[in-house]
Protein backbone atom coordinates (compact mmCIF):
# COMPACT_ATOMS: atom_id res chain seq x y z
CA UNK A 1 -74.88 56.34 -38.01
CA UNK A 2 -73.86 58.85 -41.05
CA UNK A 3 -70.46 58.15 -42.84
CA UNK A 4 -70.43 61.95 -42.53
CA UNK A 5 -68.81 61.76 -39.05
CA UNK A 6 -65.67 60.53 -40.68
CA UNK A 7 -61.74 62.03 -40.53
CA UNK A 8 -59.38 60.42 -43.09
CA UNK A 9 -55.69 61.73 -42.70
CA UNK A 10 -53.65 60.91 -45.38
CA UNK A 11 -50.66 61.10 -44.78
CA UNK A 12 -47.30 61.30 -46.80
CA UNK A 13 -45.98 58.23 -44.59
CA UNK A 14 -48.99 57.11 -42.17
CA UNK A 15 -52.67 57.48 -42.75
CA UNK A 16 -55.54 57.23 -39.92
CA UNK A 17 -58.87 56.78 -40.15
CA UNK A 18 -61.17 58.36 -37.45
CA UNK A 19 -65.46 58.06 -36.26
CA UNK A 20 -66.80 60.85 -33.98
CA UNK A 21 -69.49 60.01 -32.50
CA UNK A 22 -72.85 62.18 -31.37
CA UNK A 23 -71.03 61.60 -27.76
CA UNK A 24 -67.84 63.41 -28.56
CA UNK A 25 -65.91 60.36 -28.76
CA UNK A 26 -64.18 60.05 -30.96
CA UNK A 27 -62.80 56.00 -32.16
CA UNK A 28 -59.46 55.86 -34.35
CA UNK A 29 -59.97 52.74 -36.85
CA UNK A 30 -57.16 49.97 -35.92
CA UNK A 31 -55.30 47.75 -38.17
CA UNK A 32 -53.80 44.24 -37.79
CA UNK A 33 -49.76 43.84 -38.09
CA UNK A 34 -47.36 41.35 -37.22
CA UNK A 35 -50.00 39.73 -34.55
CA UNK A 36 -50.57 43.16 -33.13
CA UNK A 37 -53.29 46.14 -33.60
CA UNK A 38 -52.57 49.89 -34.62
CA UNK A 39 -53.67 52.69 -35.63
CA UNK A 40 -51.44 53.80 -38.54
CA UNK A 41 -51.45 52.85 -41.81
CA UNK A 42 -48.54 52.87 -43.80
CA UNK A 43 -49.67 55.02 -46.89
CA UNK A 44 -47.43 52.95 -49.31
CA UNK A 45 -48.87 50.18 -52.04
CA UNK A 46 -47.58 46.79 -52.76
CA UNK A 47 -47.90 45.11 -56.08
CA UNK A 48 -46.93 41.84 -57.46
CA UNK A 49 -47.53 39.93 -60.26
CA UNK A 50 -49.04 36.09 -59.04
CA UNK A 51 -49.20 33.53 -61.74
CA UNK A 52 -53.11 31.94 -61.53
CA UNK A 53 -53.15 28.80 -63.35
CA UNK A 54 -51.71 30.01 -66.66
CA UNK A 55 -52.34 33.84 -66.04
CA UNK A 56 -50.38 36.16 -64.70
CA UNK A 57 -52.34 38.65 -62.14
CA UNK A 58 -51.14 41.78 -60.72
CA UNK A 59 -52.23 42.11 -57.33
CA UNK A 60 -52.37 44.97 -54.86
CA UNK A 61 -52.00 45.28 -50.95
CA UNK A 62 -51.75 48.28 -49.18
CA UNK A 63 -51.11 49.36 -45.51
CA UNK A 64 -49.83 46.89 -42.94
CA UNK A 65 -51.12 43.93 -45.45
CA UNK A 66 -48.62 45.38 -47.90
CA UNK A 67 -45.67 45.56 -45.62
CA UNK A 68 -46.09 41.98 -44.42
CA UNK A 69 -46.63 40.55 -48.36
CA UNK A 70 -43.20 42.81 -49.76
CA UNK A 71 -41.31 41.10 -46.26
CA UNK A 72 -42.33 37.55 -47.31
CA UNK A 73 -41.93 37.73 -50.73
CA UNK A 74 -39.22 36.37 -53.07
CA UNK A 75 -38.50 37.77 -55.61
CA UNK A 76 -40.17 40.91 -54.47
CA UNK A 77 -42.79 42.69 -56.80
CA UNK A 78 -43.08 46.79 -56.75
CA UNK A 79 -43.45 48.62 -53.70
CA UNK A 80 -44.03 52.36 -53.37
CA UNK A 81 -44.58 54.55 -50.54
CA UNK A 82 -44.91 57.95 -50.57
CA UNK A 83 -47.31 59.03 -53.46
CA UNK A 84 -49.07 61.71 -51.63
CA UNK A 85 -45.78 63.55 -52.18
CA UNK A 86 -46.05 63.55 -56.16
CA UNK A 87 -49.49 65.14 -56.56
CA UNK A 88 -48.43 68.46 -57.21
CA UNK A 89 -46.25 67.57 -59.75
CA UNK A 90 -47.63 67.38 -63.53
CA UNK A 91 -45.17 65.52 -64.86
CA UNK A 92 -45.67 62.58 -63.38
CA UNK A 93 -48.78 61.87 -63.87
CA UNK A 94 -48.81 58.00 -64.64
CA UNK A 95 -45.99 55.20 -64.40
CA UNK A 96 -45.34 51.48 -65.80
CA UNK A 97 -45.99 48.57 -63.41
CA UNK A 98 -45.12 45.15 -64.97
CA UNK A 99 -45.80 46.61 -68.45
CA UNK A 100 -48.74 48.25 -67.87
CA UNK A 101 -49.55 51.83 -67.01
CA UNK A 102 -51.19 53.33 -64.01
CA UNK A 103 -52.03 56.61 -63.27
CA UNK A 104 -51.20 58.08 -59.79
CA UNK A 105 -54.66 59.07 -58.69
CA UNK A 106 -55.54 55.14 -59.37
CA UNK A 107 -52.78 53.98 -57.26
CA UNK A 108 -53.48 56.43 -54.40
CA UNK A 109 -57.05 54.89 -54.82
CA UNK A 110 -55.58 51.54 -54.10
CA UNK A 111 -54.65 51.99 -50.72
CA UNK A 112 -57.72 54.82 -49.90
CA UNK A 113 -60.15 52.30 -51.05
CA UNK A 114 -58.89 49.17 -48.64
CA UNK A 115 -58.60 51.89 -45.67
CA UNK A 116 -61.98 52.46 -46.42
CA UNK A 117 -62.92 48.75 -46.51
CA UNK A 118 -61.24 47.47 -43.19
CA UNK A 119 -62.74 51.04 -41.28
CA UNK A 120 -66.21 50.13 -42.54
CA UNK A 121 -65.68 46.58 -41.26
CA UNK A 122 -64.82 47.78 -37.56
CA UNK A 123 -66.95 50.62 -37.31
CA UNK A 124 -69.93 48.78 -39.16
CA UNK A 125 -71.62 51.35 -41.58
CA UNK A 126 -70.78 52.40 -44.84
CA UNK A 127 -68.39 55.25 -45.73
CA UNK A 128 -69.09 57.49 -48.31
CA UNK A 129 -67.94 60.98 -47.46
CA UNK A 130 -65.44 62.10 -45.15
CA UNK A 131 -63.64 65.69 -43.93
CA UNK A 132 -60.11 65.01 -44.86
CA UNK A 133 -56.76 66.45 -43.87
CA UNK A 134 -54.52 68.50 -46.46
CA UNK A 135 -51.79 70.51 -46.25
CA UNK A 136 -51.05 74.03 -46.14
CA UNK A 137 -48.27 73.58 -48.88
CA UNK A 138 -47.98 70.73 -50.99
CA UNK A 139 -44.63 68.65 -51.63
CA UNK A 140 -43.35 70.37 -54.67
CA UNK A 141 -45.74 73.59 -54.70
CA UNK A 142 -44.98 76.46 -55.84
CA UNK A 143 -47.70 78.54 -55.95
CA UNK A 144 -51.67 78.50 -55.26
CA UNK A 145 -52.44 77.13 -58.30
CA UNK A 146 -49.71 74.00 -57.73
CA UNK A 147 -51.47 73.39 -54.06
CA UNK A 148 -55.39 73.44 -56.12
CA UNK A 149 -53.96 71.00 -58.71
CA UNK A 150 -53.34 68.83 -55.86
CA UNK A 151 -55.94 69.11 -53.95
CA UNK A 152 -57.95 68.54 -57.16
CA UNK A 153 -55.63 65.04 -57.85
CA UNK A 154 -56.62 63.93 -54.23
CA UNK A 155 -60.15 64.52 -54.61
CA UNK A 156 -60.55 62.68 -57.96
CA UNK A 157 -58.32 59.48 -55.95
CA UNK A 158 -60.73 59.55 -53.59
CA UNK A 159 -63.45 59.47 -55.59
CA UNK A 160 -62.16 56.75 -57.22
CA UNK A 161 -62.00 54.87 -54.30
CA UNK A 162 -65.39 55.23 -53.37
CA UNK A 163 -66.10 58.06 -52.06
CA UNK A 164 -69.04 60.43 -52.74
CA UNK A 165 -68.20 63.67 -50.92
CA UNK A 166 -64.79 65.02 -49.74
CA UNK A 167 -64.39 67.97 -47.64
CA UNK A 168 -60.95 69.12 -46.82
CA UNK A 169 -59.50 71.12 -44.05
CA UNK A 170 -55.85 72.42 -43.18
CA UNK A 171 -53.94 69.57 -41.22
CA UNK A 172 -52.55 71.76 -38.54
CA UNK A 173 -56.06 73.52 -38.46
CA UNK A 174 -57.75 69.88 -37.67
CA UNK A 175 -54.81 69.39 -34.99
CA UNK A 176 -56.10 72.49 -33.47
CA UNK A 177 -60.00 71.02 -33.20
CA UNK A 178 -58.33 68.11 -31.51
CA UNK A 179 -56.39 70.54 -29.40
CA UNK A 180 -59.57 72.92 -28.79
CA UNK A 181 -61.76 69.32 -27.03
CA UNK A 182 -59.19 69.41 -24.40
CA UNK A 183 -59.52 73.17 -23.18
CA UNK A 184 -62.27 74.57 -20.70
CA UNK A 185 -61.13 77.85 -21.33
CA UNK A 186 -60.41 80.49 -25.13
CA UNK A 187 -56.60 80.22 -25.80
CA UNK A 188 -54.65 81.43 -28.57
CA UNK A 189 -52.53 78.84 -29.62
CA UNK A 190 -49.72 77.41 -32.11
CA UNK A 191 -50.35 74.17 -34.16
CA UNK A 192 -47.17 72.69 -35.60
CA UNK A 193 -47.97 69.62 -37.64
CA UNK A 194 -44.92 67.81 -38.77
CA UNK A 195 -45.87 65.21 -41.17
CA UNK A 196 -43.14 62.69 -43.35
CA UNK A 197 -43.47 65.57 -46.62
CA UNK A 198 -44.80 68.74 -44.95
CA UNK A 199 -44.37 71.09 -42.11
CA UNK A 200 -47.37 73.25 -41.19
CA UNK A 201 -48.51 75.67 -38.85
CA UNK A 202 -51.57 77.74 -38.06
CA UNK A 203 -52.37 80.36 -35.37
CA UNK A 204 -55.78 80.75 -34.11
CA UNK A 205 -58.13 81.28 -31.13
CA UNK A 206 -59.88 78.15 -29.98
CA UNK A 207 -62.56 77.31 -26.95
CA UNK A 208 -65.46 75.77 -25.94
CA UNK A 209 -67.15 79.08 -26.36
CA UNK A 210 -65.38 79.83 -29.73
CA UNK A 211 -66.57 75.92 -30.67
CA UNK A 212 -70.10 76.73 -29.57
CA UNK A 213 -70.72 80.33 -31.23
CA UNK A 214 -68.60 78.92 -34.45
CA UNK A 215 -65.68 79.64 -35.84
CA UNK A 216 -64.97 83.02 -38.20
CA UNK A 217 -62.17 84.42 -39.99
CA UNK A 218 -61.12 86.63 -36.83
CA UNK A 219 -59.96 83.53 -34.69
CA UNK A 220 -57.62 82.66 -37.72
CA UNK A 221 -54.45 84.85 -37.56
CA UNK A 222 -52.40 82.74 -40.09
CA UNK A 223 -51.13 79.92 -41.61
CA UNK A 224 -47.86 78.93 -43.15
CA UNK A 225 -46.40 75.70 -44.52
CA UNK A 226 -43.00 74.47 -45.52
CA UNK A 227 -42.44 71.19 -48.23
CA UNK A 228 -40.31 69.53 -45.84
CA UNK A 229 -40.14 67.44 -42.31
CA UNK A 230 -39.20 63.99 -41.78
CA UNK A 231 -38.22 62.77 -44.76
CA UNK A 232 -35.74 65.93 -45.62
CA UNK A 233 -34.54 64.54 -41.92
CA UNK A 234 -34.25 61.27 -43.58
CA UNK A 235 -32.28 62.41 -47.01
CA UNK A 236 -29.52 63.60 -45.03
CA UNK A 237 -29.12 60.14 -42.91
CA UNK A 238 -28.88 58.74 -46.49
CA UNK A 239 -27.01 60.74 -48.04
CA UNK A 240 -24.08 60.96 -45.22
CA UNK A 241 -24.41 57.93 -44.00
CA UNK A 242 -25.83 55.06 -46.83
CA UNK A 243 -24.72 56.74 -49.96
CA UNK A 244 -20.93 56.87 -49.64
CA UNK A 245 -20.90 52.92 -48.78
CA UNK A 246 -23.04 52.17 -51.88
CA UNK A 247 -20.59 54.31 -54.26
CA UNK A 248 -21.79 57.96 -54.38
CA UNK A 249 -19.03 60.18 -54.94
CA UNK A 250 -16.75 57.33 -56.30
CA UNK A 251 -15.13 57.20 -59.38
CA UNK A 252 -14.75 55.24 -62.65
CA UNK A 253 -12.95 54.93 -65.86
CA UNK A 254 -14.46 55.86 -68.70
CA UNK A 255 -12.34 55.91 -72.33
CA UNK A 256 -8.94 56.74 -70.58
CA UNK A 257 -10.49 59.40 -68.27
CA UNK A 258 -11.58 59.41 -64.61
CA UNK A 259 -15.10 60.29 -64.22
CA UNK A 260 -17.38 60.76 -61.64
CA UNK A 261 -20.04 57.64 -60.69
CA UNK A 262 -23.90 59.73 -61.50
CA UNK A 263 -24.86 61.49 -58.77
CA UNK A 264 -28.75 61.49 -59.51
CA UNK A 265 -28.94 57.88 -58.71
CA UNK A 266 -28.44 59.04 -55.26
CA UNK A 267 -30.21 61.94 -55.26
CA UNK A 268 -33.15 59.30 -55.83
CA UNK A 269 -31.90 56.92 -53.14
CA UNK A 270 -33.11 59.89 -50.65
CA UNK A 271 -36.29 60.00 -51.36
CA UNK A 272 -38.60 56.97 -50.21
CA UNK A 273 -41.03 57.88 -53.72
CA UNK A 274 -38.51 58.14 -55.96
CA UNK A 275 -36.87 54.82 -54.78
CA UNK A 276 -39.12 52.60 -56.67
CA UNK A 277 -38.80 54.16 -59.55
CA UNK A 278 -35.23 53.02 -59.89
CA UNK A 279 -36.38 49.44 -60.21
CA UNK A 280 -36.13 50.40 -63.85
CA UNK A 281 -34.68 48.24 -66.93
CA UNK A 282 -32.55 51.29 -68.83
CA UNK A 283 -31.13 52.46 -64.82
CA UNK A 284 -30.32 48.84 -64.10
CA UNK A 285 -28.13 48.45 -67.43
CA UNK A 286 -26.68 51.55 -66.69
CA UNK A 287 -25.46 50.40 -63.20
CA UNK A 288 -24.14 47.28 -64.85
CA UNK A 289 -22.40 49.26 -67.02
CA UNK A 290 -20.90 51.31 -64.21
CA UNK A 291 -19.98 48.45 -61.82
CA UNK A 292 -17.96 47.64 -64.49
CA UNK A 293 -15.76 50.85 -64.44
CA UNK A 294 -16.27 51.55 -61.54
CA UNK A 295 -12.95 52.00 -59.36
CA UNK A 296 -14.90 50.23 -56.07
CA UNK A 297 -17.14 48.61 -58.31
CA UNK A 298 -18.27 46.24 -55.03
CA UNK A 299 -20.39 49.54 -53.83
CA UNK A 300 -22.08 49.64 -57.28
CA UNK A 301 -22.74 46.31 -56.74
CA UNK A 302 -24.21 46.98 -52.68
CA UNK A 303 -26.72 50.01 -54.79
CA UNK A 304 -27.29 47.20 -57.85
CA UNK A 305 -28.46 44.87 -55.11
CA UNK A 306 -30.10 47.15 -52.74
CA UNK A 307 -32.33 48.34 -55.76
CA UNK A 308 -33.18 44.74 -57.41
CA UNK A 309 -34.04 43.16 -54.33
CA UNK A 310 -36.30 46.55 -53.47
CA UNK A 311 -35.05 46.99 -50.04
CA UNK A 312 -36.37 50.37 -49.44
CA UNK A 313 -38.51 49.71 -47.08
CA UNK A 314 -36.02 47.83 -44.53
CA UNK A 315 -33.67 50.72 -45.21
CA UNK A 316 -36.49 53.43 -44.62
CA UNK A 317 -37.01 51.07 -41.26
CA UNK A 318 -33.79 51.26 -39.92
CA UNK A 319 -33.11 55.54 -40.73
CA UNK A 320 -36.17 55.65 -38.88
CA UNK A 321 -34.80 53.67 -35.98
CA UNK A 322 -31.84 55.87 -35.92
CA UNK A 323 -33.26 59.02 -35.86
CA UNK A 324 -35.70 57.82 -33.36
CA UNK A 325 -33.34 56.52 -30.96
CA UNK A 326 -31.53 60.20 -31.49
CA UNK A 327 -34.16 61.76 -30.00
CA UNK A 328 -33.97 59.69 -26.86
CA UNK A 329 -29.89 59.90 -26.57
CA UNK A 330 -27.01 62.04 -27.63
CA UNK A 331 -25.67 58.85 -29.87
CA UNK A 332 -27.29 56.17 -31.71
CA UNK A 333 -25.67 52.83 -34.38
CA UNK A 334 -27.40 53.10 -37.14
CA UNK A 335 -27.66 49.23 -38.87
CA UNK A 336 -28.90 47.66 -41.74
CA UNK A 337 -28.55 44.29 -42.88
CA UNK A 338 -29.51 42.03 -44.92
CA UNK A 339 -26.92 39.24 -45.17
CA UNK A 340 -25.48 40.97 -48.46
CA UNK A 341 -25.63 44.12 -47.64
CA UNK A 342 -24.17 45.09 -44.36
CA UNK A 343 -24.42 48.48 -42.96
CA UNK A 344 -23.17 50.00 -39.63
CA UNK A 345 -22.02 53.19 -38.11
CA UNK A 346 -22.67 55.78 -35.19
CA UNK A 347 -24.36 58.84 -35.25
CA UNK A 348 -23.78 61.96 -32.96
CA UNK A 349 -26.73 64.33 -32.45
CA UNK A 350 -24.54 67.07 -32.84
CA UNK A 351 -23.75 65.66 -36.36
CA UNK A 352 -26.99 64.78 -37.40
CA UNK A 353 -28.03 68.46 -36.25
CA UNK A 354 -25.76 70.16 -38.12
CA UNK A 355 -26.98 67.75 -41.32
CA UNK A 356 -30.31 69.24 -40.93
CA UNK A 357 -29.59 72.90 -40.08
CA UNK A 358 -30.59 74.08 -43.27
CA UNK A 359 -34.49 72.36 -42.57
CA UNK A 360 -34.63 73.65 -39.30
CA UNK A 361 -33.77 77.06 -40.32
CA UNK A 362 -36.27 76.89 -43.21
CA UNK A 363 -38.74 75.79 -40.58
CA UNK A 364 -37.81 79.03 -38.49
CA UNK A 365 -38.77 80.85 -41.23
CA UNK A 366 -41.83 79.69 -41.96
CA UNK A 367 -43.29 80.10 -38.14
CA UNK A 368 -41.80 83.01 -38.08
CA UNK A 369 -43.57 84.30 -41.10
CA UNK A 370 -46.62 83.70 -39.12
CA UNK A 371 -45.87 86.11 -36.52
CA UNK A 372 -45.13 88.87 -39.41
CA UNK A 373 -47.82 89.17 -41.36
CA UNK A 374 -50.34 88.46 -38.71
CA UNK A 375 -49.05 91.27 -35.93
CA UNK A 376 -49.27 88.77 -33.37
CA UNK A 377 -46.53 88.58 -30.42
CA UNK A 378 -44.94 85.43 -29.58
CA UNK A 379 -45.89 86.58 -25.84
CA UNK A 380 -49.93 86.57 -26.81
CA UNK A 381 -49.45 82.58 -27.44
CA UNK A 382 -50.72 80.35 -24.40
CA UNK A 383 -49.85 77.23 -25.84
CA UNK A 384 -47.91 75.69 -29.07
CA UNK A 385 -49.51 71.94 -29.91
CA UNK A 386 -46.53 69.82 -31.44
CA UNK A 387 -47.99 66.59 -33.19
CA UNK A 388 -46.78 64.48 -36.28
CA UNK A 389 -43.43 62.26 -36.10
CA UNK A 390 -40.71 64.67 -36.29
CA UNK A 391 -42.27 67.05 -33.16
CA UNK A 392 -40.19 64.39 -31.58
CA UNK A 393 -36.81 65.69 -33.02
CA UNK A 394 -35.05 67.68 -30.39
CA UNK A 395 -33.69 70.31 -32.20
CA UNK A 396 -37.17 70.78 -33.65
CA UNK A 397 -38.49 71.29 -30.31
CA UNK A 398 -35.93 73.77 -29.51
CA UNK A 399 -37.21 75.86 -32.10
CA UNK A 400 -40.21 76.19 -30.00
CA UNK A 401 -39.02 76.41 -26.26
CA UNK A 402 -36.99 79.43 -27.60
CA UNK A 403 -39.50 81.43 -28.70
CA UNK A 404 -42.36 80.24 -26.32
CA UNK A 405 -40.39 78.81 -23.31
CA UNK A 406 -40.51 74.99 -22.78
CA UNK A 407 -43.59 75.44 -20.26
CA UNK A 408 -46.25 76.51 -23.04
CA UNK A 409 -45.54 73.33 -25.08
CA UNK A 410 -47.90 70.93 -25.36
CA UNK A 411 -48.19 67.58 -27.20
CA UNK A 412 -50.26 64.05 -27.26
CA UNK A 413 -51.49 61.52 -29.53
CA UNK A 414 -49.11 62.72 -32.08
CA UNK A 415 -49.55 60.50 -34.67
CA UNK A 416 -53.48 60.54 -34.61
CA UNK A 417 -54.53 64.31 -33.40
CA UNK A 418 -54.87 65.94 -37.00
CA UNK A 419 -57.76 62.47 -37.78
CA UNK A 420 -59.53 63.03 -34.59
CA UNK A 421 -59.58 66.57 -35.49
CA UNK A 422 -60.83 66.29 -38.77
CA UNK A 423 -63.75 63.56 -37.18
CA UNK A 424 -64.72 66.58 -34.81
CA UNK A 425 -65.23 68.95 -37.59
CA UNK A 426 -67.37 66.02 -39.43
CA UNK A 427 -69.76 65.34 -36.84
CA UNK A 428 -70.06 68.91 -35.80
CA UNK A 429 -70.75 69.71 -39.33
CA UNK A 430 -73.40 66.86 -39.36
CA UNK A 431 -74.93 69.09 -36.53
């Protein structure tokens, strides 16, 4: 069987890895951790430095294999997670790892190239090109040309992973191909593809008969995309909730004047890519200088730690559990500990809605920018598709059922649609 039947999203938080076969079935790839199978792989890359006889090696994991070697090690190495969200940006376009320097598209490389191993493992044949998912806008693009640069960074990682031939295709629009296998009938629908960096939509016609003719440029009416979703969601639990306890917006004295502790250390703390970063020797001296002005120097101490020790990841875990458990009741206790660091406090929807108003009217916006420029009525729509993580967020839902009513929505396999979507596309293109 030909590699070329192959969907690879790569996502800002999860990846999946998907094989269509000549049948129409399609089989999502499935990945070993903590003594159970799944089928997402963290996109994030684990490094450490391991001392072989009298050489030190750095050494890589990635995926589920990563998060299981960063839990048991001590001291920890580097971890980061979320590069996907830094390839529009041209400044960054390398960073130092133990003293030596790696350049982004390499380290994205890291994890494609082991996703690539273990799928070719359990679907047995070799993978060489795939149709992979992208986004309609970019973290950090601001333009056409910012989304092409990135596009252009992704394609080179994957080539240096491996891979001979890339083909890439809007996430939302691959949702929609996963969408369209379901139907017996045309419909015009809605995709909204939340991922951990991106929000997009798309609004086209899809069918078996649409499928079978082939698609053209009249059953696209639009898409739109907005550089934010669940980890903008995230930032806020982190910034009202974490931050304060570790120090932000404290204060310190500083040659007989009060000054405020830097705020851009916690602007950092917010984002999961940036976190790593801070594991940094001039930003650890300068939070040893500041613990030691510091009014509450203890917090300093709680960031100092929580930095050192690398615990973004458990902290990432448990703003995840929060805001998952918020979208199942009105309340939630958000807690994080890790016998130095002790973290606990309640959350109110309400609250943590009103945190995030600004995203969810920014994602408004954008669907409703959709419906401008293409003519279409929200009445025409038979169904809006929800898939991606933070579909699951009521007041993102809401969005939806207001504008479409709560009986056109339609979701499933949310965290795998937009891979079994872009595995359709390959094998029909194989065709």
């Amino acid at each position: 069987m030909k590699s070329k039947s192959i969907g690879i999203d790569f996502g800002t938080t999860n990846s999946s890895i998907a094989l269509a076969k000549s049948s129409g079935e399609v089989e999502l790839a499935q990945f070993s951790y903590m003594g159970e199978l799944t089928d997402a792989y963290r996109s994030l890359l684990y490094l450490e430095r391991v001392k072989e006889g009298a050489v030190n090696t750095l050494k890589s994991w990635s995926g589920p294999e990563g998060i299981e070697q960063y839990l048991a090690a001590d001291p920890k190495g580097r971890l980061m997670q979320s590069l996907k969200s830094f390839l529009s940006s041209r400044s960054l376009q390398s960073t130092e790892v133990f003293g030596r320097r790696y350049g982004l598209e390499d380290l994205i490389a890291r994890i494609l190239k082991d996703l690539r191993k273990k799928a070719e493992h359990q679907f047995g044949i070799h993978i060489k090109s795939a149709v992979v998912g992208r986004p309609v806008q970019f973290v950090g693009a601001s333009s056409d040309a910012d989304n092409l640069y990135a596009e252009r960074r992704l394609r080179e990682a994957f080539r240096a992973a491996g891979f001979e031939s890339v083909e890439f295709e809007l996430e939302p629009v691959a949702a929609a191909r996963y969408y369209e296998s379901t139907l017996n009938r045309e419909e015009l629908i809605l995709i909204g593809d939340f991922g951990g960096g991106t929000s997009d939509f798309s609004l086209l016609r899809v069918g078996p008969d649409i499928q079978r003719k082939g698609r053209t440029n009249a059953n696209f009416l639009g898409n739109a995309g907005v550089a934010l979703a669940g980890d903008a969601f995230d930032a806020k639990i982190i910034r009202h909730l974490v931050a304060p306890a570790l120090g932000a917006g404290s204060e310190m004295r500083s040659m007989n004047k009060i000054l405020s502790v830097p705020g851009w250390v916690y602007a950092k703390l917010e984002h999961w890519h940036h976190l790593s970063f801070l594991k940094a020797r001039d930003v650890m001296e300068m939070l040893k200088d500041v613990q030691a002005q510091a009014i509450e120097p203890k917090k300093i101490a709680a960031l100092t730690h929580l930095i050192k020790e690398d615990l973004g990841y458990r902290l990432h875990q448990a703003v995840q559990k929060v805001k998952s458990d918020l979208s199942e009741e009105t309340a939630a206790t958000f807690r994080f500990s890790d016998g130095y660091l002790n973290l606990q406090a309640v959350l109110k929807r309400p609250v943590f809605e009103g945190w995030i108003a600004e995203e969810l009217a920014q994602i408004e916006s954008c669907v409703d920018s959709i419906f401008s420029s293409s003519g279409a009525q929200h009445k025409d729509v038979n169904a809006v598709f929800l898939t991606g993580g933070s579909s699951f967020v009521p007041a993102v839902r809401l969005i939806f059922e207001r504008r479409f009513g709560a009986s056109k929505i339609r979701s499933g396999n949310e965290f795998t649609s937009v891979a079994r979507g872009l595995a359709l596309q390959a094998i029909q293109d194989r065709n």
